[in-house]
Structures are given as structure tokens and as C-alpha cells.
PDB file of N, CA and C in Angstrom:
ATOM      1  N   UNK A   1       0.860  -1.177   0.000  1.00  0.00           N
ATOM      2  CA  UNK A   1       0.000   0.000   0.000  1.00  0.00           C
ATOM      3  C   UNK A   1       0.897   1.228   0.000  1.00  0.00           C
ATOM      4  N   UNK A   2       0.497   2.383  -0.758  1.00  0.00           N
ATOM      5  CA  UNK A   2       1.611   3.450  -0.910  1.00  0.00           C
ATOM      6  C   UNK A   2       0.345   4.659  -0.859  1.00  0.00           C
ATOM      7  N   UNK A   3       0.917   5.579   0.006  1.00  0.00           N
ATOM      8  CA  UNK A   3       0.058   6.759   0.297  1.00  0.00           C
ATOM      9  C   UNK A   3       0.368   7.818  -0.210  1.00  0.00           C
ATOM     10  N   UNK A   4      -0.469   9.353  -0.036  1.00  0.00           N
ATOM     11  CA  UNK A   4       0.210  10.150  -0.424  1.00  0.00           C
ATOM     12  C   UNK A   4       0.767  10.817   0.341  1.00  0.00           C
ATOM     13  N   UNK A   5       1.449  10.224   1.491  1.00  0.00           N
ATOM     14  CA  UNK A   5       2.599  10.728   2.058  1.00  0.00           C
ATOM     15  C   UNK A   5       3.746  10.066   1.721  1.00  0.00           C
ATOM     16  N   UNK A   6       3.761   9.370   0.645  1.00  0.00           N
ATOM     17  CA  UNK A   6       5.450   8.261   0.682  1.00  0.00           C
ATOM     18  C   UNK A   6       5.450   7.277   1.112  1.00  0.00           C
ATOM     19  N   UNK A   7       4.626   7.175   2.212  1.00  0.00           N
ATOM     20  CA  UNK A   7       4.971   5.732   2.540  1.00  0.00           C
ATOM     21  C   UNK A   7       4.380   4.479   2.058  1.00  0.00           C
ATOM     22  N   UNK A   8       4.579   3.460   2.462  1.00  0.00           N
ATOM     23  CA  UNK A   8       3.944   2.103   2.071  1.00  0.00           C
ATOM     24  C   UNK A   8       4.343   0.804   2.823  1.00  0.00           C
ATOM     25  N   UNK A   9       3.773   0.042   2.804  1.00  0.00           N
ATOM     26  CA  UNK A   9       4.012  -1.020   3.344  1.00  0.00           C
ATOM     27  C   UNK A   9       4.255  -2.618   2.580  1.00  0.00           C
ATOM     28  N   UNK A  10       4.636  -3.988   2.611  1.00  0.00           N
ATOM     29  CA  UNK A  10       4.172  -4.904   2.155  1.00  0.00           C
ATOM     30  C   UNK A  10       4.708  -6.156   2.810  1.00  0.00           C
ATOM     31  N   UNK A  11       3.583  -7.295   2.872  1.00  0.00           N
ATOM     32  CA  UNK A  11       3.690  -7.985   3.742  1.00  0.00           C
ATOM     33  C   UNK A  11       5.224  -9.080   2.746  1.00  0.00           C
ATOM     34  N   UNK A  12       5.861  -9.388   3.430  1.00  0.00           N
ATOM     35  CA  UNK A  12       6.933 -10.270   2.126  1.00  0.00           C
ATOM     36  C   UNK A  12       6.613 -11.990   1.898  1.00  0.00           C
ATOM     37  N   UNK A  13       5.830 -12.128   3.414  1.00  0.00           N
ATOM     38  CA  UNK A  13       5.105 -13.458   3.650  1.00  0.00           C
ATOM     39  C   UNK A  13       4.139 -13.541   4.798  1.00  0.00           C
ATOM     40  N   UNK A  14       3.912 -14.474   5.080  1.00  0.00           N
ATOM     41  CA  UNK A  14       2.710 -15.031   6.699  1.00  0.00           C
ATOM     42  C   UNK A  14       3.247 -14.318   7.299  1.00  0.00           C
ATOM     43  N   UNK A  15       5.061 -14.054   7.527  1.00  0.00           N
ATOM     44  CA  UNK A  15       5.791 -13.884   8.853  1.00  0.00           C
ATOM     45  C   UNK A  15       6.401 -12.866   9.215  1.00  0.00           C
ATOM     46  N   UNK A  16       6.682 -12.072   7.916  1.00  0.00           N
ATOM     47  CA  UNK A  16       7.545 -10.764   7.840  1.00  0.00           C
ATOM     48  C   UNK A  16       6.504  -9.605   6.540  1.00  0.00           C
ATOM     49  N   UNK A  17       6.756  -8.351   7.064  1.00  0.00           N
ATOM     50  CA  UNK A  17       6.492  -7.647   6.256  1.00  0.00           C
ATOM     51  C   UNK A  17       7.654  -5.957   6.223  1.00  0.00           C
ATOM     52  N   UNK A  18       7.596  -5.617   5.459  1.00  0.00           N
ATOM     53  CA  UNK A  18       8.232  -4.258   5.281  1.00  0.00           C
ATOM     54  C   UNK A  18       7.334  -3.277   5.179  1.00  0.00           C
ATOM     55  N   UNK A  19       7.900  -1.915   6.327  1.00  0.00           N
ATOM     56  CA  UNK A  19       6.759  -0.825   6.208  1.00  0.00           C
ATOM     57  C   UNK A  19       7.735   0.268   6.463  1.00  0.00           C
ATOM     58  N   UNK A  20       7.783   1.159   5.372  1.00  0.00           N
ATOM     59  CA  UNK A  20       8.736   2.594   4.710  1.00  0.00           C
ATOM     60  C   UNK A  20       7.758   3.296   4.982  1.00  0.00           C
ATOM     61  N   UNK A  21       8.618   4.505   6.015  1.00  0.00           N
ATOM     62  CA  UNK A  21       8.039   5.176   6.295  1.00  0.00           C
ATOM     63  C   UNK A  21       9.159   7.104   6.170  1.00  0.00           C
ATOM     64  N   UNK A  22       7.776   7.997   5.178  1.00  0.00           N
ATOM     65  CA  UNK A  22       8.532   8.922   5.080  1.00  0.00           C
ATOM     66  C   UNK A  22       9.385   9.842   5.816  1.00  0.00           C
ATOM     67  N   UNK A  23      10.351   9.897   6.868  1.00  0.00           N
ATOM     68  CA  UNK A  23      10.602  10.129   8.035  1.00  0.00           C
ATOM     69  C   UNK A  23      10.821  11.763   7.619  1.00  0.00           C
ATOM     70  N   UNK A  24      10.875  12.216   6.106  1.00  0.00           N
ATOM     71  CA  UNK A  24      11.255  13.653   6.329  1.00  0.00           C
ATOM     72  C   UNK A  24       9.808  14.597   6.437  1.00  0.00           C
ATOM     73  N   UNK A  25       9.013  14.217   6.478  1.00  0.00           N
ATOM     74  CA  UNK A  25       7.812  14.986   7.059  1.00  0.00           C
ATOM     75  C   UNK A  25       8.217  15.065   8.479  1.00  0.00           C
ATOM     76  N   UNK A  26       9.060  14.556   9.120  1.00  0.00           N
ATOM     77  CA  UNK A  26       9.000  14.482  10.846  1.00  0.00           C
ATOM     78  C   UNK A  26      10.325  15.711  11.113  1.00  0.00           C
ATOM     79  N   UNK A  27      11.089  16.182   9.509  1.00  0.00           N
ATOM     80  CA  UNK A  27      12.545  16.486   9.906  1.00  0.00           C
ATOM     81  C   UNK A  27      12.281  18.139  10.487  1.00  0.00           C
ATOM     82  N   UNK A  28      13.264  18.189  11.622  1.00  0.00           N
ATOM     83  CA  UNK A  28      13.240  19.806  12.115  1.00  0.00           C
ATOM     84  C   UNK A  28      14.110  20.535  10.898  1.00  0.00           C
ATOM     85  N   UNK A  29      14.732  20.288   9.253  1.00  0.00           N
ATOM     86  CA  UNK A  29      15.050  21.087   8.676  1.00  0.00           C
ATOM     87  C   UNK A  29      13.751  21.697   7.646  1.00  0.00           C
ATOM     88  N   UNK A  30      12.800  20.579   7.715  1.00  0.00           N
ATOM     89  CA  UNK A  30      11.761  20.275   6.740  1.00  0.00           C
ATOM     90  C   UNK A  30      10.609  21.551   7.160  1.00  0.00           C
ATOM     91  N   UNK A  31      10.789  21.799   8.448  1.00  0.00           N
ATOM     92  CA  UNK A  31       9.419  23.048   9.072  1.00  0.00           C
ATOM     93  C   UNK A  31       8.118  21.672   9.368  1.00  0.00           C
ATOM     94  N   UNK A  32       7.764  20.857   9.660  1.00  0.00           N
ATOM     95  CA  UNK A  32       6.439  20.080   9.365  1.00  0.00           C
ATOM     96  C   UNK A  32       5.296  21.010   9.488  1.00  0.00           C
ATOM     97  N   UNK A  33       5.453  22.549   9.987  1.00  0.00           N
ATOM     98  CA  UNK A  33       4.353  23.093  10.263  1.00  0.00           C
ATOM     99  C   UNK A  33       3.966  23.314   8.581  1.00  0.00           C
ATOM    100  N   UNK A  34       4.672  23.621   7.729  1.00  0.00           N
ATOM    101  CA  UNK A  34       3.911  23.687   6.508  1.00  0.00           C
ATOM    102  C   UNK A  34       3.472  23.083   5.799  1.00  0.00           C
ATOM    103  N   UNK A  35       3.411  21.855   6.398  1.00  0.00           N
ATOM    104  CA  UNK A  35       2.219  20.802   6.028  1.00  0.00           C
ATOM    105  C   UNK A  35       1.804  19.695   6.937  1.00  0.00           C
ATOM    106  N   UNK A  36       0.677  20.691   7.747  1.00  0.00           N
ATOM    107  CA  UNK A  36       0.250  20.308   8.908  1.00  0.00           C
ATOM    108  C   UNK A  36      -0.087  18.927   9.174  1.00  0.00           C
ATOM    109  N   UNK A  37      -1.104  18.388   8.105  1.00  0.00           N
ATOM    110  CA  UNK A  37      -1.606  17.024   8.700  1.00  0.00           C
ATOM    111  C   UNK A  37      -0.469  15.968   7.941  1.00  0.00           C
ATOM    112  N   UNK A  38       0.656  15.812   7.375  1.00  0.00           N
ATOM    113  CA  UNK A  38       1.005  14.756   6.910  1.00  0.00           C
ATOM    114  C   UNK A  38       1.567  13.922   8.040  1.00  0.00           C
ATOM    115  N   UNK A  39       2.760  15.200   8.926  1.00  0.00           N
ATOM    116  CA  UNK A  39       3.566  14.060  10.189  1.00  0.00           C
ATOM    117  C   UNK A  39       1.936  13.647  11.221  1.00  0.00           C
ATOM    118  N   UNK A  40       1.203  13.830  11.075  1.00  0.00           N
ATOM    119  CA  UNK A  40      -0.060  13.145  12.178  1.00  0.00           C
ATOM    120  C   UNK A  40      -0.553  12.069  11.480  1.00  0.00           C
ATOM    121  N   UNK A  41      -0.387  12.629  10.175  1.00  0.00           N
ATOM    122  CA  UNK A  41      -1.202  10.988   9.467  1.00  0.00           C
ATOM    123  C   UNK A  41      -0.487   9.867   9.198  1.00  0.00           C
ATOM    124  N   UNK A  42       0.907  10.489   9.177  1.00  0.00           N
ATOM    125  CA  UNK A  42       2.114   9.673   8.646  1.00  0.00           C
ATOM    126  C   UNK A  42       1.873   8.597  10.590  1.00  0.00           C
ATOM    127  N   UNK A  43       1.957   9.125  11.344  1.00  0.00           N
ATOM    128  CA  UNK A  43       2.114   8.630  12.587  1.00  0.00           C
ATOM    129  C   UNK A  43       0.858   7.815  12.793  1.00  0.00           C
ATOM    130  N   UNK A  44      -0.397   7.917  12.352  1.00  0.00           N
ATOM    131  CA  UNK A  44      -1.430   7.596  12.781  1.00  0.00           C
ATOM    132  C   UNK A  44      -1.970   6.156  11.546  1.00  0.00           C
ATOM    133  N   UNK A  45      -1.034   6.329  10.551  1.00  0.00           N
ATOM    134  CA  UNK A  45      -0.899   5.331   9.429  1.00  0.00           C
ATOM    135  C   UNK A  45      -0.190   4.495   9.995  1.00  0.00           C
ATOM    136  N   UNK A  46       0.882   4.808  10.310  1.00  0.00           N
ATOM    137  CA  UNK A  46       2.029   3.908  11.046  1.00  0.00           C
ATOM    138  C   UNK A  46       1.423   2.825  12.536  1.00  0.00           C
ATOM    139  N   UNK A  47       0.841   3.266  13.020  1.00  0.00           N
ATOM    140  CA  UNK A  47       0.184   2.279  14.272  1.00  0.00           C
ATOM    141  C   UNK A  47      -0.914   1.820  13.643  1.00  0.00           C
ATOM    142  N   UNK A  48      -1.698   2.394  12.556  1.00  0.00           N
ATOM    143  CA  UNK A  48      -2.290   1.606  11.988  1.00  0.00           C
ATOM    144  C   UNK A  48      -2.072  -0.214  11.366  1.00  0.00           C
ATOM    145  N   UNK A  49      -0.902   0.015  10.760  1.00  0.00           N
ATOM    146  CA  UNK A  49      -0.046  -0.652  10.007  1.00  0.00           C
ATOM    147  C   UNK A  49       0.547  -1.660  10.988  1.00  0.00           C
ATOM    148  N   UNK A  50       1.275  -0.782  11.814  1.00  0.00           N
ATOM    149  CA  UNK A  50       2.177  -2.030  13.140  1.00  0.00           C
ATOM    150  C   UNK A  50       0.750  -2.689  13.831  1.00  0.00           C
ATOM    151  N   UNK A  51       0.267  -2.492  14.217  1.00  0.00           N
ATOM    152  CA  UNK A  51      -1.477  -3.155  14.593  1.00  0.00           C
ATOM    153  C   UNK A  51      -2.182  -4.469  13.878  1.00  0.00           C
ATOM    154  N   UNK A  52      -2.114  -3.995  12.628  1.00  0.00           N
ATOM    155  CA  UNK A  52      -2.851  -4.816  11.621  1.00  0.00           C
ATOM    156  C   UNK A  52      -1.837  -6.302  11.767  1.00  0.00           C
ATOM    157  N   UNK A  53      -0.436  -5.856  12.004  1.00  0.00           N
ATOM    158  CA  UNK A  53       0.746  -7.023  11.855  1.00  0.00           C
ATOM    159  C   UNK A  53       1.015  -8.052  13.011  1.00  0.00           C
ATOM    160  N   UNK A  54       0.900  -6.958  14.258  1.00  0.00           N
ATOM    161  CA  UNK A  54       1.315  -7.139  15.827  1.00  0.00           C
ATOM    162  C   UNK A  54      -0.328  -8.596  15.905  1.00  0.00           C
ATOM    163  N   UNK A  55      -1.336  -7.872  15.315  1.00  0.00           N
ATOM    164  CA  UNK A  55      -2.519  -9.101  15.644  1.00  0.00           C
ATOM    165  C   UNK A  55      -2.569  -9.996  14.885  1.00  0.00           C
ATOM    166  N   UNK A  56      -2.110 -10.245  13.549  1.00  0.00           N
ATOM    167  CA  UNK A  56      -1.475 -11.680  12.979  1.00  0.00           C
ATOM    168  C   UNK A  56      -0.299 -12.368  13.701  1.00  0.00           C
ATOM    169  N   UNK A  57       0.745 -11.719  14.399  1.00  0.00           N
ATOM    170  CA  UNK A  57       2.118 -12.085  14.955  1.00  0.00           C
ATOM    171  C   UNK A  57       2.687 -11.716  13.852  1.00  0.00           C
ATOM    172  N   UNK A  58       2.972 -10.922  12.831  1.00  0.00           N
ATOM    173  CA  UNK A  58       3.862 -10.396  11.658  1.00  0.00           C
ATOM    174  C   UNK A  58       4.967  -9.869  12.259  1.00  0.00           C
ATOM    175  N   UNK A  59       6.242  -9.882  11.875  1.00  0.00           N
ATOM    176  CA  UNK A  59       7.366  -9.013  12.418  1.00  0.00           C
ATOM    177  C   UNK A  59       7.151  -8.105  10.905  1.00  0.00           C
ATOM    178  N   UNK A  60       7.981  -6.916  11.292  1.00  0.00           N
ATOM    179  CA  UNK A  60       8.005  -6.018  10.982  1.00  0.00           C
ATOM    180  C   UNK A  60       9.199  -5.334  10.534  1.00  0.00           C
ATOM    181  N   UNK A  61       9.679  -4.935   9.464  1.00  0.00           N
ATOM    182  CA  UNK A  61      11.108  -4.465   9.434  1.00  0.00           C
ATOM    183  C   UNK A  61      10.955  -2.526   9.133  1.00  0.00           C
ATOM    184  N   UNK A  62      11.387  -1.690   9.584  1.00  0.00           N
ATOM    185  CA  UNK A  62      10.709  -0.732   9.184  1.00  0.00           C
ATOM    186  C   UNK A  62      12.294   0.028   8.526  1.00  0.00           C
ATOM    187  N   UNK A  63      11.277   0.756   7.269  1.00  0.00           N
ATOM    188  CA  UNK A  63      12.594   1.898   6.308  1.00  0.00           C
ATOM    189  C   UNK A  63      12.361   3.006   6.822  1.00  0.00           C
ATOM    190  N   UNK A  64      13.902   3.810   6.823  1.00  0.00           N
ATOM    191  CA  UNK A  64      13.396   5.414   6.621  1.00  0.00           C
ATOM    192  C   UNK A  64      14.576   5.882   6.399  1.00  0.00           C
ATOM    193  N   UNK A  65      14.593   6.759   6.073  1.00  0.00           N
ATOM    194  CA  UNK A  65      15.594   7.753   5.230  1.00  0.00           C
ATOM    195  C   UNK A  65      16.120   8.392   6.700  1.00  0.00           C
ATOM    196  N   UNK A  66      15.523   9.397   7.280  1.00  0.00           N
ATOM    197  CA  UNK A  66      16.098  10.566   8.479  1.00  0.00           C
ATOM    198  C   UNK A  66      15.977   9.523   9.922  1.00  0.00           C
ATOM    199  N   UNK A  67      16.366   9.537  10.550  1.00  0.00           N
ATOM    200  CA  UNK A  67      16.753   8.393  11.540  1.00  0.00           C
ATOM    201  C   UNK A  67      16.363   9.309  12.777  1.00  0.00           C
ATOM    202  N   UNK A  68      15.790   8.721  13.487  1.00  0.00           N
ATOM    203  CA  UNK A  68      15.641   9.198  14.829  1.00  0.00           C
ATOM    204  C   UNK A  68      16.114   9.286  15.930  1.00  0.00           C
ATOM    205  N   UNK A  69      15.987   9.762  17.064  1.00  0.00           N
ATOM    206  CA  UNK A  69      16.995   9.905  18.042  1.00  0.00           C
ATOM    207  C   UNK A  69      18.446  10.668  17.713  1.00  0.00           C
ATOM    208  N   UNK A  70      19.135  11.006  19.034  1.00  0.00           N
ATOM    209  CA  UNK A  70      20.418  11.868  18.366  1.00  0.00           C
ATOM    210  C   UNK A  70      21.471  11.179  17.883  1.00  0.00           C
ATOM    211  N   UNK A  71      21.955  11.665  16.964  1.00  0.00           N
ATOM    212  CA  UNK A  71      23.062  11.210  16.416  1.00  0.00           C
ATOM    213  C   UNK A  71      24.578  12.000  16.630  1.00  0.00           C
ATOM    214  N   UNK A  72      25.058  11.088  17.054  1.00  0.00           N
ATOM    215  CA  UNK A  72      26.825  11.910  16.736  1.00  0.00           C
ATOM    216  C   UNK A  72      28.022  11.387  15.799  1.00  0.00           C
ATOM    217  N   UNK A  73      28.013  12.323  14.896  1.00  0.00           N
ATOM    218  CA  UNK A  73      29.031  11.869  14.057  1.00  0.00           C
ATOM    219  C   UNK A  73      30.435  12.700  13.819  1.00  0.00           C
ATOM    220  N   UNK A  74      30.333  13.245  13.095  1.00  0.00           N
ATOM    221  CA  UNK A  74      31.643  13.894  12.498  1.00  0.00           C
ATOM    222  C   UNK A  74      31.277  15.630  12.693  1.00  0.00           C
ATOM    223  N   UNK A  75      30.279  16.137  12.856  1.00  0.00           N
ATOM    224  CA  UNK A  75      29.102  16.852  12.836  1.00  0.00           C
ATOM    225  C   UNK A  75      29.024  17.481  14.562  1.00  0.00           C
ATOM    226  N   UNK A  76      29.580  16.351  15.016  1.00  0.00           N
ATOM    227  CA  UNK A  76      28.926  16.919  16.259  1.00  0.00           C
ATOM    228  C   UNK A  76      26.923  15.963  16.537  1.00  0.00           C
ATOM    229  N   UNK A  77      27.019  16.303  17.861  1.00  0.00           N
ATOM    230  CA  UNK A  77      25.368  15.435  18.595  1.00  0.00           C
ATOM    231  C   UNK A  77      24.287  16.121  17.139  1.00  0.00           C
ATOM    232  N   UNK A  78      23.962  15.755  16.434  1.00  0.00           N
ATOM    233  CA  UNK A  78      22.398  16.137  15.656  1.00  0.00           C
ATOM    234  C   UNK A  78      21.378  15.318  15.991  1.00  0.00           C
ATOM    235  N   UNK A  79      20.047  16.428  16.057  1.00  0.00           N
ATOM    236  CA  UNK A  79      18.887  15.836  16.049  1.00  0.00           C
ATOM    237  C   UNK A  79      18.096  16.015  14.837  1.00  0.00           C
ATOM    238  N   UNK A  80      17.688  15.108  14.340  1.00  0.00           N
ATOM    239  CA  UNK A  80      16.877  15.428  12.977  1.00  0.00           C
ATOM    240  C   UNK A  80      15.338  15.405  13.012  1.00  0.00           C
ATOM    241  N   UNK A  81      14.240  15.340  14.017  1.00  0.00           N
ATOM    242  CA  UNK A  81      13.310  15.336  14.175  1.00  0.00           C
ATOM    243  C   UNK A  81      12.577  15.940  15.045  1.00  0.00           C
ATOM    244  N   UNK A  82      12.098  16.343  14.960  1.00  0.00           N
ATOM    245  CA  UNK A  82      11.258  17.685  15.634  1.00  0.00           C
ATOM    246  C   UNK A  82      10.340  16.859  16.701  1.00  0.00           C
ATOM    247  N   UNK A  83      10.373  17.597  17.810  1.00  0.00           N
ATOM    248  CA  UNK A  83      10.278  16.457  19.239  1.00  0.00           C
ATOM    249  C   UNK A  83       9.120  16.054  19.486  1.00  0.00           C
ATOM    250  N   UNK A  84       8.253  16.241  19.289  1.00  0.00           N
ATOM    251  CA  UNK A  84       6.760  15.919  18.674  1.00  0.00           C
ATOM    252  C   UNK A  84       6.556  14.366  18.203  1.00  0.00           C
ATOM    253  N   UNK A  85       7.490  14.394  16.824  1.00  0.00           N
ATOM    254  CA  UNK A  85       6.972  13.017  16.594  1.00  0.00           C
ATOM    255  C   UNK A  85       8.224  12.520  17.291  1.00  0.00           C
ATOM    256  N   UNK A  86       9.435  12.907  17.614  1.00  0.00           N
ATOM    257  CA  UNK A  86      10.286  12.011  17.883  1.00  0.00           C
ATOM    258  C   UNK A  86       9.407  11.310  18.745  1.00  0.00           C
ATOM    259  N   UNK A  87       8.699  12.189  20.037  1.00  0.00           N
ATOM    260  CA  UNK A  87       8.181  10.973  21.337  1.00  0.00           C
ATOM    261  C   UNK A  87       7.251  10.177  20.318  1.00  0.00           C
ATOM    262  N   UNK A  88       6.579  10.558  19.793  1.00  0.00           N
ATOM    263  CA  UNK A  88       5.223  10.119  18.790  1.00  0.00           C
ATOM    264  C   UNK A  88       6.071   8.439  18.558  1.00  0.00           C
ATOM    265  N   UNK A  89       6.655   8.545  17.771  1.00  0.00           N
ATOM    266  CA  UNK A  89       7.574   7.540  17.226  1.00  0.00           C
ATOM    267  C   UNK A  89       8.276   6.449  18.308  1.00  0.00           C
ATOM    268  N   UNK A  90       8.254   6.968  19.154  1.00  0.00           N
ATOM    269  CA  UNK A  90       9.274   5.988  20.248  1.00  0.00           C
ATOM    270  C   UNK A  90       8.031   5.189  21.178  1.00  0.00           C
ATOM    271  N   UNK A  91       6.926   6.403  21.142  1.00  0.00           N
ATOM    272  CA  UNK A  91       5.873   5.274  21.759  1.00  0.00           C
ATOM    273  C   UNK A  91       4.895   4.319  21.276  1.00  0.00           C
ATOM    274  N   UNK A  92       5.267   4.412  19.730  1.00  0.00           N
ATOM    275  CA  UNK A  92       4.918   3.469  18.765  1.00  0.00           C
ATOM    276  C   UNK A  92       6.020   2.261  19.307  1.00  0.00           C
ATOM    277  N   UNK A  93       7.095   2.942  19.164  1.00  0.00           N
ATOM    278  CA  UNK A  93       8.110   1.386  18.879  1.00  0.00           C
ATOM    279  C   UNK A  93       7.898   0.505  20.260  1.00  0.00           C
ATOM    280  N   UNK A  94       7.653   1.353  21.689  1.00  0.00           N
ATOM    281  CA  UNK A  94       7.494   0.573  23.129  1.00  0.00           C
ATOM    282  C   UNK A  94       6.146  -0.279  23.003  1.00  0.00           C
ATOM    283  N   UNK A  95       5.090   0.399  22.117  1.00  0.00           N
ATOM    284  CA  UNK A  95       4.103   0.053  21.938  1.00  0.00           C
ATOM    285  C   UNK A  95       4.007  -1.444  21.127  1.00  0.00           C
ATOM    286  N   UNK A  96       4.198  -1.225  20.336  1.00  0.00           N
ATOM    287  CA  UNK A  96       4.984  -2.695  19.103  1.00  0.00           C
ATOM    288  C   UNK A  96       6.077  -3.050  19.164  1.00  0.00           C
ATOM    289  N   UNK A  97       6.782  -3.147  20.671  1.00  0.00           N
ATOM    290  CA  UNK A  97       8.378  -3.815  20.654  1.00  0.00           C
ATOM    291  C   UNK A  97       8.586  -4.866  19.990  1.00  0.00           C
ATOM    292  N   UNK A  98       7.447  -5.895  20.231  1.00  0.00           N
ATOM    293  CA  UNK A  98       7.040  -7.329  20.379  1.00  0.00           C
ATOM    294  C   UNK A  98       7.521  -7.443  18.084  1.00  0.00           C
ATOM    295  N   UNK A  99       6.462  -6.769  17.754  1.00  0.00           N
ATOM    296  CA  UNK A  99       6.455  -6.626  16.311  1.00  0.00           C
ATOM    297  C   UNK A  99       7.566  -6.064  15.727  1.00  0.00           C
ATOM    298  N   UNK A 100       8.168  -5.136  16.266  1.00  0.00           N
ATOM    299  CA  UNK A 100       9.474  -4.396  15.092  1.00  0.00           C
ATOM    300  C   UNK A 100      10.475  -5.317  15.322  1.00  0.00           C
ATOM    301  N   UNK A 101      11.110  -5.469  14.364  1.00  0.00           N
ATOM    302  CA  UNK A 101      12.389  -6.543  14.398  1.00  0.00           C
ATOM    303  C   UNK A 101      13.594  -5.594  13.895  1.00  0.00           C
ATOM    304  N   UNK A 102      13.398  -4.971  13.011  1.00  0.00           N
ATOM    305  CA  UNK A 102      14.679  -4.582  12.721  1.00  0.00           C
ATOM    306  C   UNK A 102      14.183  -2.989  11.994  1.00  0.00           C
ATOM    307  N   UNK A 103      15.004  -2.194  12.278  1.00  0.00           N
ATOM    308  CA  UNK A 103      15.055  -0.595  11.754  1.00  0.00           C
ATOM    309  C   UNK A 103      16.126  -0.345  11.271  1.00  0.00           C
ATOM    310  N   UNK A 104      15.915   0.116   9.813  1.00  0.00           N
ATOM    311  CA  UNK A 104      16.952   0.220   9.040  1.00  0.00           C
ATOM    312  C   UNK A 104      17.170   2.046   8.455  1.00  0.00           C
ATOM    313  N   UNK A 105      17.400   2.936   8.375  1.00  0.00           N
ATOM    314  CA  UNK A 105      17.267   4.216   8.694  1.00  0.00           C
ATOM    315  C   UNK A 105      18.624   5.092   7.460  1.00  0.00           C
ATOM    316  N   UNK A 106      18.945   5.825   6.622  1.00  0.00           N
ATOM    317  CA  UNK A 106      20.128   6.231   6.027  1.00  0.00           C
ATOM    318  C   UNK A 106      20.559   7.470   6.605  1.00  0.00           C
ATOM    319  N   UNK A 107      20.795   8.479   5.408  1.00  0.00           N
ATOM    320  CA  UNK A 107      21.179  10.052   6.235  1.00  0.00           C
ATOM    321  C   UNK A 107      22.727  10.103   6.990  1.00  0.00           C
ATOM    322  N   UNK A 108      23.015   9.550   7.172  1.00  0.00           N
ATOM    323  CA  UNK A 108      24.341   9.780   7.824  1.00  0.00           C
ATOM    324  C   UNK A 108      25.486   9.187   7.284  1.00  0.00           C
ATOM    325  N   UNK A 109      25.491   8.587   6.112  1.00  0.00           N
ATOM    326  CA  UNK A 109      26.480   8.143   5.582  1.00  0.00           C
ATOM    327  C   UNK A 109      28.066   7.777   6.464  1.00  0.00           C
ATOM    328  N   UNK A 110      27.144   7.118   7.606  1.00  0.00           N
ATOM    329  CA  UNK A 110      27.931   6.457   8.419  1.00  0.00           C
ATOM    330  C   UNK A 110      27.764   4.889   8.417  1.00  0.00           C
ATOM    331  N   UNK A 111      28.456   3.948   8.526  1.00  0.00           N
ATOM    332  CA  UNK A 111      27.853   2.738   9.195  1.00  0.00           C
ATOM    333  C   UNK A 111      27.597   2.360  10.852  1.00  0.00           C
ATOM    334  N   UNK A 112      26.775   2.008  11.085  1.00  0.00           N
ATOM    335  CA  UNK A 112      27.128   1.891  12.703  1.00  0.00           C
ATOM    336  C   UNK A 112      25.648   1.269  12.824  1.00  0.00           C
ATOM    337  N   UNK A 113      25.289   0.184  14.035  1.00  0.00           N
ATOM    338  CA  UNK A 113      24.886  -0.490  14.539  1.00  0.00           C
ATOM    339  C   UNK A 113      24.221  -0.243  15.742  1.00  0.00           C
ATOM    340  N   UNK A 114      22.701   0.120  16.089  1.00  0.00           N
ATOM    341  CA  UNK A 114      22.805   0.221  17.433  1.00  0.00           C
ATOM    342  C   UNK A 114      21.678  -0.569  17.649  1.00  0.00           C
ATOM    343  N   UNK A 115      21.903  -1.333  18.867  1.00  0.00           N
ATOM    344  CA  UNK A 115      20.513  -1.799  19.402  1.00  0.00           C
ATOM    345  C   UNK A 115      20.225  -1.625  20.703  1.00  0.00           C
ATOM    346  N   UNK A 116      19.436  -1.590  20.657  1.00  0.00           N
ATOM    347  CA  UNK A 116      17.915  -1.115  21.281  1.00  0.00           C
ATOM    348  C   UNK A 116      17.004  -1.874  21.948  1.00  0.00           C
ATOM    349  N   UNK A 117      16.412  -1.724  23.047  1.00  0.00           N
ATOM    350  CA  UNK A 117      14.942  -2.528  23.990  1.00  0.00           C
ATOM    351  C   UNK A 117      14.084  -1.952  23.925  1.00  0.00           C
TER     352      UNK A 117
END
């Protein structure tokens, strides 16, 4: 399924599915105020989606381009998401721990590994 915010989802089997999600509607370079309802729908699509999966037992792998939480690189500590959805987003993931398996995220043209509870 592909919206008109970017995102989409698809199941890959019974057991796993992939769900891309546009993370630069959420970015503090982006303004989200000038386009008010996408980061609410984008968020409100998204638990939609982890829901529909979490009550089959589907794991979940989720995409996104702008990565959440702070980052430190070469740059110095950056935050790329405007704090709103950041919490928005994190109480999705506590919410569907059980369901997300793996978050895969770009933007930093770093490699690095982190995990997470």
C-alpha cells in the first residue's frame, strides 16, 4: 500500500512484512508546520499498520531515510526530528516492541549499529 505521504508497506510473507516510512515529514530542517496534517497521518498510518501485523504475529522491518533519536558523528550530537513526533515515534516502537524486528534508517552516511529494547 503506498500513500500520499510516501509511505507504504508490504507484507513479504505469513511472517515478515516491510513498512517505509517517510521520516522527512518528521525532519526539524523540513518546518512540518507547513504541512500540517502529513507528520499526524504519517504517525497515525504507522500504528495503523504495526497493529494490523502485531494481531497476525507479523514481524516487521521498518525503512526510513532521516533516523531518529540523536546522532553523533563527524558533525557533532544532531537531532533530525522535531520532538513531537520524535516521542510520537518511540511510543509506537514501546508500543509494538514485540512486532518491530529490525530498523533500518540512512542520512548519515555512516555505518554503525545500534541496538535497542
Amino acid at each position: 500500500i503506498f500513500n500520499h505521504t510516501g509511505c507504504y508497506s508490504m507484507d513479504i510473507n505469513d511472517q515478515l512484512s516491510v513498512i517505509s516510512v517517510n521520516s522527512m515529514h518528521f525532519s526539524v530542517a523540513n518546518n512540518p508546520s507547513n504541512d500540517p496534517d502529513s507528520p499526524d497521518q504519517i504517525m497515525k498510518w504507522l500504528d495503523e499498520e504495526l497493529s494490523a501485523r502485531a494481531s497476525r504475529k507479523v514481524k516487521s522491518i521498518l525503512l526510513y531515510h532521516l533516523p531518529h533519536g540523536k546522532f553523533t558523528g563527524t558533525r557533532g550530537t544532531e537531532i533530525f526530528w522535531v520532538q513531537q513526533y520524535e516521542t510520537q515515534f518511540r511510543n509506537l516502537l514501546r508500543k509494538y516492541n514485540d512486532s518491530v524486528s529490525v530498523i533500518i534508517t540512512g542520512h548519515t552516511h555512516i555505518s554503525y549499529l545500534e541496538v535497542s529494547n
